[in-house]
N, C-alpha and C. Protein backbone atom coordinates (compact mmCIF):
# COMPACT_ATOMS: atom_id res chain seq x y z
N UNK A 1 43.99 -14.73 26.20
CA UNK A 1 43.32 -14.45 24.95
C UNK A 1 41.96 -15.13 24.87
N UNK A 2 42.07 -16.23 25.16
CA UNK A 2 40.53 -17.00 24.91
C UNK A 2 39.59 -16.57 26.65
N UNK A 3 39.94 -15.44 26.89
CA UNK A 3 38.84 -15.16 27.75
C UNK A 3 38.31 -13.60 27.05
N UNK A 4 38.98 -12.96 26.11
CA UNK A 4 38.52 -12.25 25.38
C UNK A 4 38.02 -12.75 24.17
N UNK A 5 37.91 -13.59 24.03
CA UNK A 5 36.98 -13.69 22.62
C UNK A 5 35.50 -14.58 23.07
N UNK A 6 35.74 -15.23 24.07
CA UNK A 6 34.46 -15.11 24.94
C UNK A 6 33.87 -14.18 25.39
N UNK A 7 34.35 -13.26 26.08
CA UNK A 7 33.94 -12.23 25.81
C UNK A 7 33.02 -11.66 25.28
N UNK A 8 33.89 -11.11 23.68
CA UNK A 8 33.02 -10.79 22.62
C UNK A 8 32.21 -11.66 22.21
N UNK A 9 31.97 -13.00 22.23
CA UNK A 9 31.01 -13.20 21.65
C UNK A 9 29.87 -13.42 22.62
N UNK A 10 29.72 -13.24 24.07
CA UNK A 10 28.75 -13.12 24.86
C UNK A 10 28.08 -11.83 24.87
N UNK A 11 28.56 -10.51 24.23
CA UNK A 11 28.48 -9.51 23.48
C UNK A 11 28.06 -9.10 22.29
N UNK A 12 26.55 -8.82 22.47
CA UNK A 12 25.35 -7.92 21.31
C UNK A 12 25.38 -7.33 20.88
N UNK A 13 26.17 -6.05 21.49
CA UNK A 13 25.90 -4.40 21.52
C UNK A 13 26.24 -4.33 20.33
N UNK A 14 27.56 -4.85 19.57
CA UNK A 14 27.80 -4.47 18.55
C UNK A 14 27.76 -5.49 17.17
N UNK A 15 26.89 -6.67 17.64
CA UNK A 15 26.38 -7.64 16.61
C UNK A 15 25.19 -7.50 16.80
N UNK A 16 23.48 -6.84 16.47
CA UNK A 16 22.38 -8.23 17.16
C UNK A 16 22.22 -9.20 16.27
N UNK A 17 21.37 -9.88 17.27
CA UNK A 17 21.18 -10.79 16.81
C UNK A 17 20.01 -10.97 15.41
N UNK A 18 20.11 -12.35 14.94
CA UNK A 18 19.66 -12.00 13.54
C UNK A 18 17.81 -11.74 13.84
N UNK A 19 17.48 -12.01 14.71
CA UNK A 19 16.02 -11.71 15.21
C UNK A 19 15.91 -10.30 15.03
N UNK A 20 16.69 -9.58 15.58
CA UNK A 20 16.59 -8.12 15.69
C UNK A 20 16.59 -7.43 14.17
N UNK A 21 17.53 -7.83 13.16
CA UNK A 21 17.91 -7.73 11.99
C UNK A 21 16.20 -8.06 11.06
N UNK A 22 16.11 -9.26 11.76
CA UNK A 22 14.35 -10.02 10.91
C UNK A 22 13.78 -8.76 11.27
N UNK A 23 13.45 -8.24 12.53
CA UNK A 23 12.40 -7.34 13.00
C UNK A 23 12.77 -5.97 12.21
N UNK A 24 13.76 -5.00 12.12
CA UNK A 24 13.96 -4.06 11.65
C UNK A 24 13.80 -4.74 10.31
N UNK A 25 13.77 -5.44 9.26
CA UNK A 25 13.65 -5.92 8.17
C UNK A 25 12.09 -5.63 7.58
N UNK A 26 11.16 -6.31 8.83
CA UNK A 26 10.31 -6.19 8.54
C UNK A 26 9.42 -5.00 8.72
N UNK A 27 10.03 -4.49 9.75
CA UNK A 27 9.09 -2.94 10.53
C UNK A 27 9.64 -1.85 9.41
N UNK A 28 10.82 -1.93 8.20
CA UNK A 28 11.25 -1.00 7.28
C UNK A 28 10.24 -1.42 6.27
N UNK A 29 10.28 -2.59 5.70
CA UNK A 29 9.32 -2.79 4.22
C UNK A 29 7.96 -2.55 4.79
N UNK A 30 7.54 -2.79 6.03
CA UNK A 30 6.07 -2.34 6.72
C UNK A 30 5.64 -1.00 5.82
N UNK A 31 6.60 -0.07 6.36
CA UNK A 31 6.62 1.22 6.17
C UNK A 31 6.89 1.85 5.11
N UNK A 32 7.63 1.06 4.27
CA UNK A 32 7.72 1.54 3.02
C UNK A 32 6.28 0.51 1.99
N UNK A 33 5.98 0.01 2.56
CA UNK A 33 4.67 -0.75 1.67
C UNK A 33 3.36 0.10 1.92
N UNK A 34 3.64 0.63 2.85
CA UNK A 34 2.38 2.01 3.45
C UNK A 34 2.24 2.93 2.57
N UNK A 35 3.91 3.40 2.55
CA UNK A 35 3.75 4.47 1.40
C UNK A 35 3.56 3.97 -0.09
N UNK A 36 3.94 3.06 -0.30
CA UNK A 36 3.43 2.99 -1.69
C UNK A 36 2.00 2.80 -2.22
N UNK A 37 1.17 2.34 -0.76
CA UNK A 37 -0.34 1.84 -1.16
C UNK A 37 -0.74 3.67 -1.15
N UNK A 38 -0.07 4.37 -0.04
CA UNK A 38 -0.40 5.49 0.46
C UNK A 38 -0.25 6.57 -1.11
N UNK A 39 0.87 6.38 -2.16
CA UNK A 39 0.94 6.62 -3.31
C UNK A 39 0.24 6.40 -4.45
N UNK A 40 -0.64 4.83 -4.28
CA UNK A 40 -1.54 4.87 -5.24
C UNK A 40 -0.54 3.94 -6.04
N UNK A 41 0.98 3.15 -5.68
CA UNK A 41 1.38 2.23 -6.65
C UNK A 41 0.67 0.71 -6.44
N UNK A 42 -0.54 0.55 -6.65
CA UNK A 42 -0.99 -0.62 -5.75
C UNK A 42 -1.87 -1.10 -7.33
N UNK A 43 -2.12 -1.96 -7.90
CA UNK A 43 -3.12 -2.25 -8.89
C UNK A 43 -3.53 -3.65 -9.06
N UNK A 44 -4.52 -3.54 -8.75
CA UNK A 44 -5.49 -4.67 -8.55
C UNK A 44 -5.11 -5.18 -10.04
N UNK A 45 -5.18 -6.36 -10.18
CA UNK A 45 -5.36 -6.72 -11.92
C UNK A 45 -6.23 -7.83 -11.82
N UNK A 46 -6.68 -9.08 -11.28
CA UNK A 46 -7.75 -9.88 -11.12
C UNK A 46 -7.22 -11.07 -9.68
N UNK A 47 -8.41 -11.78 -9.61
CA UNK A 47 -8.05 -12.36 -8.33
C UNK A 47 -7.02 -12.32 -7.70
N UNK A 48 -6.07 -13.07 -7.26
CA UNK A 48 -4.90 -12.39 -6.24
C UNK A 48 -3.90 -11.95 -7.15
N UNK A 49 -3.88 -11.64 -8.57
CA UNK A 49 -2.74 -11.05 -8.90
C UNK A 49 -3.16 -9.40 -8.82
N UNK A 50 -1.79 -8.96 -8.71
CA UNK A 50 -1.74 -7.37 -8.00
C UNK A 50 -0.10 -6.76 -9.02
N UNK A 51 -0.39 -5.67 -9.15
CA UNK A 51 0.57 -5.36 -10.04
C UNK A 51 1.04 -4.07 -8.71
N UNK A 52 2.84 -3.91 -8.74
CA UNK A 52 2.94 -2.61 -8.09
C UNK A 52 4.20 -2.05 -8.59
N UNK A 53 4.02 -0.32 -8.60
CA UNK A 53 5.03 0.39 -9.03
C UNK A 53 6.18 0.19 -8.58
N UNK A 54 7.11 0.17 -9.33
CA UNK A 54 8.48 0.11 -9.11
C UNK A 54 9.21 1.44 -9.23
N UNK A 55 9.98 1.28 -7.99
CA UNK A 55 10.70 2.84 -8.17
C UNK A 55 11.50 2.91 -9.56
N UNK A 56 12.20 1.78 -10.14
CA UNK A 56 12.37 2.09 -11.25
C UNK A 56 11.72 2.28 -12.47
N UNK A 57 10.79 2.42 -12.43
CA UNK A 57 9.87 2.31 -13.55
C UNK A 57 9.36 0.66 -13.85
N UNK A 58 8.29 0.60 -14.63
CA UNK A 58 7.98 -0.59 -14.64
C UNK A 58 7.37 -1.25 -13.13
N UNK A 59 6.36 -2.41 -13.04
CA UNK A 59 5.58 -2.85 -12.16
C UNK A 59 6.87 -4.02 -11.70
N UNK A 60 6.13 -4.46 -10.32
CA UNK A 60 6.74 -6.08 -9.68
C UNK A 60 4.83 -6.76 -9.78
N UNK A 61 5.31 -8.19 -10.16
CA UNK A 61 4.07 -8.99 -10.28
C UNK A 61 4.11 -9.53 -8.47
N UNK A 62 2.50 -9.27 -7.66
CA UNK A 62 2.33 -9.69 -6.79
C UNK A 62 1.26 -10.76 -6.54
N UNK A 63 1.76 -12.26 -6.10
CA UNK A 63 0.82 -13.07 -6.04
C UNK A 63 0.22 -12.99 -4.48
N UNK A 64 -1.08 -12.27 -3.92
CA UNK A 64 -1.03 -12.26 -2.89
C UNK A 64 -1.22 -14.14 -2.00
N UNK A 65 -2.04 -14.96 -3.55
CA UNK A 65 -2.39 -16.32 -2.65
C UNK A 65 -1.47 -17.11 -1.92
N UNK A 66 -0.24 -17.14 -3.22
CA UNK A 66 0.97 -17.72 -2.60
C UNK A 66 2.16 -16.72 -1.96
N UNK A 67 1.88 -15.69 -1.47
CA UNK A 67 2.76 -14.42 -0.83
C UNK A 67 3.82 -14.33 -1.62
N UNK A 68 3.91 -14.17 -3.16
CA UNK A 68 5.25 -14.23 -3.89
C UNK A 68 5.50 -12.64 -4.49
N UNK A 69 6.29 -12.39 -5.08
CA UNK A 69 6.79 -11.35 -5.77
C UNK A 69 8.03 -11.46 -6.08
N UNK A 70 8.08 -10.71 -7.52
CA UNK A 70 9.39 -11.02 -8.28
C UNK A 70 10.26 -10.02 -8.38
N UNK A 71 10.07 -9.16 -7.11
CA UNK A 71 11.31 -8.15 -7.12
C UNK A 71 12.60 -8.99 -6.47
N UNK A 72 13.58 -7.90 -6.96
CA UNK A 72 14.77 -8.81 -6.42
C UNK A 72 14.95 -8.74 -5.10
N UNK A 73 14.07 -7.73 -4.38
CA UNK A 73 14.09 -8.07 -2.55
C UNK A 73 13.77 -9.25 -2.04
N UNK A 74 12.78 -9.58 -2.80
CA UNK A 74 12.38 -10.43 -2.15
C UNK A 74 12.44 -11.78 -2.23
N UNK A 75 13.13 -12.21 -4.02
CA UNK A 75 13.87 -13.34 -4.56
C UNK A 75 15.10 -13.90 -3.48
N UNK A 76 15.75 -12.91 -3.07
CA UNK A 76 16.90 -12.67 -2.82
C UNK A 76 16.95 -12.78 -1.23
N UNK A 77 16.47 -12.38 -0.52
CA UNK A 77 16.63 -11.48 0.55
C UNK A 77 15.14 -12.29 1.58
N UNK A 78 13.82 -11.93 1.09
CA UNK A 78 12.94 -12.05 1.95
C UNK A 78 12.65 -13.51 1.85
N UNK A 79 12.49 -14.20 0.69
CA UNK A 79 12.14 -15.84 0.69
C UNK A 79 12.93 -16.68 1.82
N UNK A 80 13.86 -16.69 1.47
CA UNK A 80 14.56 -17.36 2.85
C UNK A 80 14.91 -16.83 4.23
N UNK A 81 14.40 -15.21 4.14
CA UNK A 81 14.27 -15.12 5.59
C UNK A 81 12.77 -14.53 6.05
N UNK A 82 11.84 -14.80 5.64
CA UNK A 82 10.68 -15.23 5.61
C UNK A 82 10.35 -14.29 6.16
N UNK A 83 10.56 -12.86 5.14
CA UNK A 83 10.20 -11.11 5.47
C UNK A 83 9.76 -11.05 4.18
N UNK A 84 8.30 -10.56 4.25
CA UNK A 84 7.99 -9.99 2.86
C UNK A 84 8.40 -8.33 2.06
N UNK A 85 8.78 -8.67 1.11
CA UNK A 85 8.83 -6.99 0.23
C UNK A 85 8.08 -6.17 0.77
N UNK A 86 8.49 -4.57 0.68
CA UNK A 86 7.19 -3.37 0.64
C UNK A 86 6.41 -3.94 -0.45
N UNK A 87 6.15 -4.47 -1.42
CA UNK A 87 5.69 -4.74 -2.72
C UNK A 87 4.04 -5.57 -2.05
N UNK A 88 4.92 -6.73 -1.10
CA UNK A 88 3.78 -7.87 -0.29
C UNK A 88 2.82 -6.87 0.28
N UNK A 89 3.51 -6.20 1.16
CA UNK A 89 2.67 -5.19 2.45
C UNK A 89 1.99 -4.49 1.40
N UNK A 90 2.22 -3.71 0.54
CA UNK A 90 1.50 -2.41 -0.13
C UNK A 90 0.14 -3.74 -0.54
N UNK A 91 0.19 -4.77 -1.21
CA UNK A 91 -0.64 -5.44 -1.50
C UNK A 91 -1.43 -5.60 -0.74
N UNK A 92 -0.74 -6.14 0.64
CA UNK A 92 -1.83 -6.76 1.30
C UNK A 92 -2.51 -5.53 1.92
N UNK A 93 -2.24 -4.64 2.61
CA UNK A 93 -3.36 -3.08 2.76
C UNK A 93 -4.06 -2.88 1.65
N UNK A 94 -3.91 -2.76 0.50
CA UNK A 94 -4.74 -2.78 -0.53
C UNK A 94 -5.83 -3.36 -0.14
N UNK A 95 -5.33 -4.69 -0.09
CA UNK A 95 -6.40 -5.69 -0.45
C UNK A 95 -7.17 -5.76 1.09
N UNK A 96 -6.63 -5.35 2.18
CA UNK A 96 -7.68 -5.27 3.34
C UNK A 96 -8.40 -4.44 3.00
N UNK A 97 -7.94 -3.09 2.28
CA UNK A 97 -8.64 -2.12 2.41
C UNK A 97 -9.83 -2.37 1.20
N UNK A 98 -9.59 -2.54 0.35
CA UNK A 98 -11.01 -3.47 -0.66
C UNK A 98 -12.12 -4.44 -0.06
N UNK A 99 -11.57 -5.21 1.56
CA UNK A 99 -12.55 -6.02 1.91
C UNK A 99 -13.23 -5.09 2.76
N UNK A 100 -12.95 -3.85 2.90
CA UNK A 100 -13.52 -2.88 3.84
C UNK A 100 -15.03 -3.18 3.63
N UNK A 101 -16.13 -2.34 4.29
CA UNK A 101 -17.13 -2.11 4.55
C UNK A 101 -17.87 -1.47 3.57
N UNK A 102 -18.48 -2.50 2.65
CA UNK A 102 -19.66 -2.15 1.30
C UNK A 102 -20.23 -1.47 1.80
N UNK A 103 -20.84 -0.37 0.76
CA UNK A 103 -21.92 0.77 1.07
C UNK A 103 -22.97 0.37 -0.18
N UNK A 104 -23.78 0.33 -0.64
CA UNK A 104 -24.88 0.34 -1.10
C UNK A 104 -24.90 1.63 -1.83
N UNK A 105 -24.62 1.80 -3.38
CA UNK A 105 -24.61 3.30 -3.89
C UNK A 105 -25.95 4.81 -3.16
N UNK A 106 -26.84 3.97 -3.22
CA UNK A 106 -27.74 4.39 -2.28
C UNK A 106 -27.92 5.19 -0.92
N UNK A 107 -27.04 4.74 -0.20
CA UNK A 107 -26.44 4.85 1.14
C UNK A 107 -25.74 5.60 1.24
N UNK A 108 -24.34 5.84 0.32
CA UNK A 108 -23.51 6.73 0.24
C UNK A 108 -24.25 8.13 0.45
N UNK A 109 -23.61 9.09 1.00
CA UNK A 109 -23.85 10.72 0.95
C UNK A 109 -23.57 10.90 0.16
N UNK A 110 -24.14 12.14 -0.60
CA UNK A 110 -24.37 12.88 -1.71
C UNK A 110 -24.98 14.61 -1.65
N UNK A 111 -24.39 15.47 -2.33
CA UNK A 111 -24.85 16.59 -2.22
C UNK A 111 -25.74 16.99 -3.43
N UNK A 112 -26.71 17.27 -3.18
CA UNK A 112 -27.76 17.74 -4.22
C UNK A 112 -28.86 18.18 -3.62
N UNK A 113 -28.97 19.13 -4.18
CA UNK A 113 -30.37 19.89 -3.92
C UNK A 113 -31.74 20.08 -4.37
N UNK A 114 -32.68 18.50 -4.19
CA UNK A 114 -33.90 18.37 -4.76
C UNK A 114 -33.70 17.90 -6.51
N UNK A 115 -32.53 16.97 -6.23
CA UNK A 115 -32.31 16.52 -7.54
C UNK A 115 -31.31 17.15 -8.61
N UNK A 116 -30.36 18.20 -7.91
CA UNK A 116 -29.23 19.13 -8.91
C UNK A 116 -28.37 19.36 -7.91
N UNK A 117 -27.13 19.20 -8.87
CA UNK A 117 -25.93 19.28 -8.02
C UNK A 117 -25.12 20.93 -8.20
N UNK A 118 -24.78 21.79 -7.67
CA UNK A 118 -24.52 22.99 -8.06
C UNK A 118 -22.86 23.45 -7.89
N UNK A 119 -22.66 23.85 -9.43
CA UNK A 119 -20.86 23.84 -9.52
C UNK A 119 -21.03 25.04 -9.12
N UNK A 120 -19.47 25.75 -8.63
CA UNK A 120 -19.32 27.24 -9.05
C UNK A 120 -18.40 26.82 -9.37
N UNK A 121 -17.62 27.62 -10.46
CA UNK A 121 -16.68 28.46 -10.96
C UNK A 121 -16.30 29.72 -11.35
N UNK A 122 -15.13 30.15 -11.92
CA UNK A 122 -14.49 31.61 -12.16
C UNK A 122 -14.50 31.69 -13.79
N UNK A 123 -15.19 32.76 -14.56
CA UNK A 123 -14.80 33.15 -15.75
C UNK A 123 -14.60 34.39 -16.06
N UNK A 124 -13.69 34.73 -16.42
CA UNK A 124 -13.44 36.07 -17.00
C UNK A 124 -13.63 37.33 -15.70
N UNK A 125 -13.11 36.52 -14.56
CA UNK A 125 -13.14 37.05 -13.54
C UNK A 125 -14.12 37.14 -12.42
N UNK A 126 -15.31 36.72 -13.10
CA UNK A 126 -16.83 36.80 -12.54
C UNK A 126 -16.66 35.30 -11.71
N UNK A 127 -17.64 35.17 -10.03
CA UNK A 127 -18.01 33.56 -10.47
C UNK A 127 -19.00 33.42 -10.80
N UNK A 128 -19.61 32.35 -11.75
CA UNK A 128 -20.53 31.78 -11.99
C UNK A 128 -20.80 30.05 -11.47
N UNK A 129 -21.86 29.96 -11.45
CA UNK A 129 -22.28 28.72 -11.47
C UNK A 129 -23.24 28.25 -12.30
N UNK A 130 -22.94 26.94 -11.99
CA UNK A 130 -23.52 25.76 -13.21
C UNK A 130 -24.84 24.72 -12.57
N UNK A 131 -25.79 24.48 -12.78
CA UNK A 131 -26.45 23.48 -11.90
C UNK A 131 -26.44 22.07 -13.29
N UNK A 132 -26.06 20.97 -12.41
CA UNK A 132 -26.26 19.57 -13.52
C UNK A 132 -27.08 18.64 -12.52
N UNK A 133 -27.90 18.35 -13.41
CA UNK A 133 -28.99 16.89 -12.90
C UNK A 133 -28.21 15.98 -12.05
N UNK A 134 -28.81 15.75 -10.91
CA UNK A 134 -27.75 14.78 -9.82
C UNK A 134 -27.88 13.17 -10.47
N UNK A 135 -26.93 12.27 -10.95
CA UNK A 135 -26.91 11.11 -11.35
C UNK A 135 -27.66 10.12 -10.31
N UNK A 136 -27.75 10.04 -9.28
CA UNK A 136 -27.97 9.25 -8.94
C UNK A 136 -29.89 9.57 -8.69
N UNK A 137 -30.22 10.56 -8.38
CA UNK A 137 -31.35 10.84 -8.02
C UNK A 137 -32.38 11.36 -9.59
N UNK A 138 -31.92 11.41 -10.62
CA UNK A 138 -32.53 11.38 -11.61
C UNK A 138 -32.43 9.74 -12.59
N UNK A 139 -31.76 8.93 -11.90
CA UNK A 139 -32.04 7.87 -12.45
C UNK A 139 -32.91 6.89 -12.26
């Protein structure tokens, strides 16, 4: 008997180990923090606080300075095994993506033609179009 339970416990296949468990832990909230920045539940509210949608309705408060959040994933679950929430990740892409590469309003492309920007639309079956003063080039 005690050469089968050596055995099993020299045997992975059907335990891994808790490393493996950390890694799929983290490569799932990765991916689900993608989609939520990817959704637009992401809201800046002032320096590192960050507000984000909750599938149940209602926000989780995200501190990005001190990597906290008060969902129960991560009370529970990620603090002591030192995996952040989708809640962390959606934040922190956010917030890389805000340190992205300033443009100068100036700089930006813009379509206008000698100072007018030209709508079309459909009325009463016809299209028509609209020309409006381009904001940036009449100011």
């Amino acid at each position: 008997m005690d050469t089968v339970d050596e055995a099993r416990i020299a045997d992975y296949r059907h335990e891994p180990p808790a490393q493996e468990d950390r890694f799929r832990a983290i490569r799932e909230r990765s991916t689900r923090g993608l989609m939520a920045f990817n959704r637009g539940d992401v809201l800046h509210l002032e320096g590192d606080a960050w507000a984000v949608r909750s599938s149940q309705g209602g926000y989780w408060k995200v501190d990005l300075d001190s990597e906290t959040c008060d969902c129960p994933d991560f009370v529970h679950y990620g603090r002591e095994n030192d995996v952040c929430c989708k809640h962390l990740f959606a934040t922190a892409i956010a917030h890389a993506t805000r340190r992205g590469r300033r443009q100068r309003v100036e700089d930006r492309p813009h379509a206008c033609v000698r100072g007018w920007v030209y709508i079309g639309y459909e009325q009463d079956g016809l299209e028509r179009q609209t020309a409006i003063r381009c904001r940036r080039c009449s100011s």
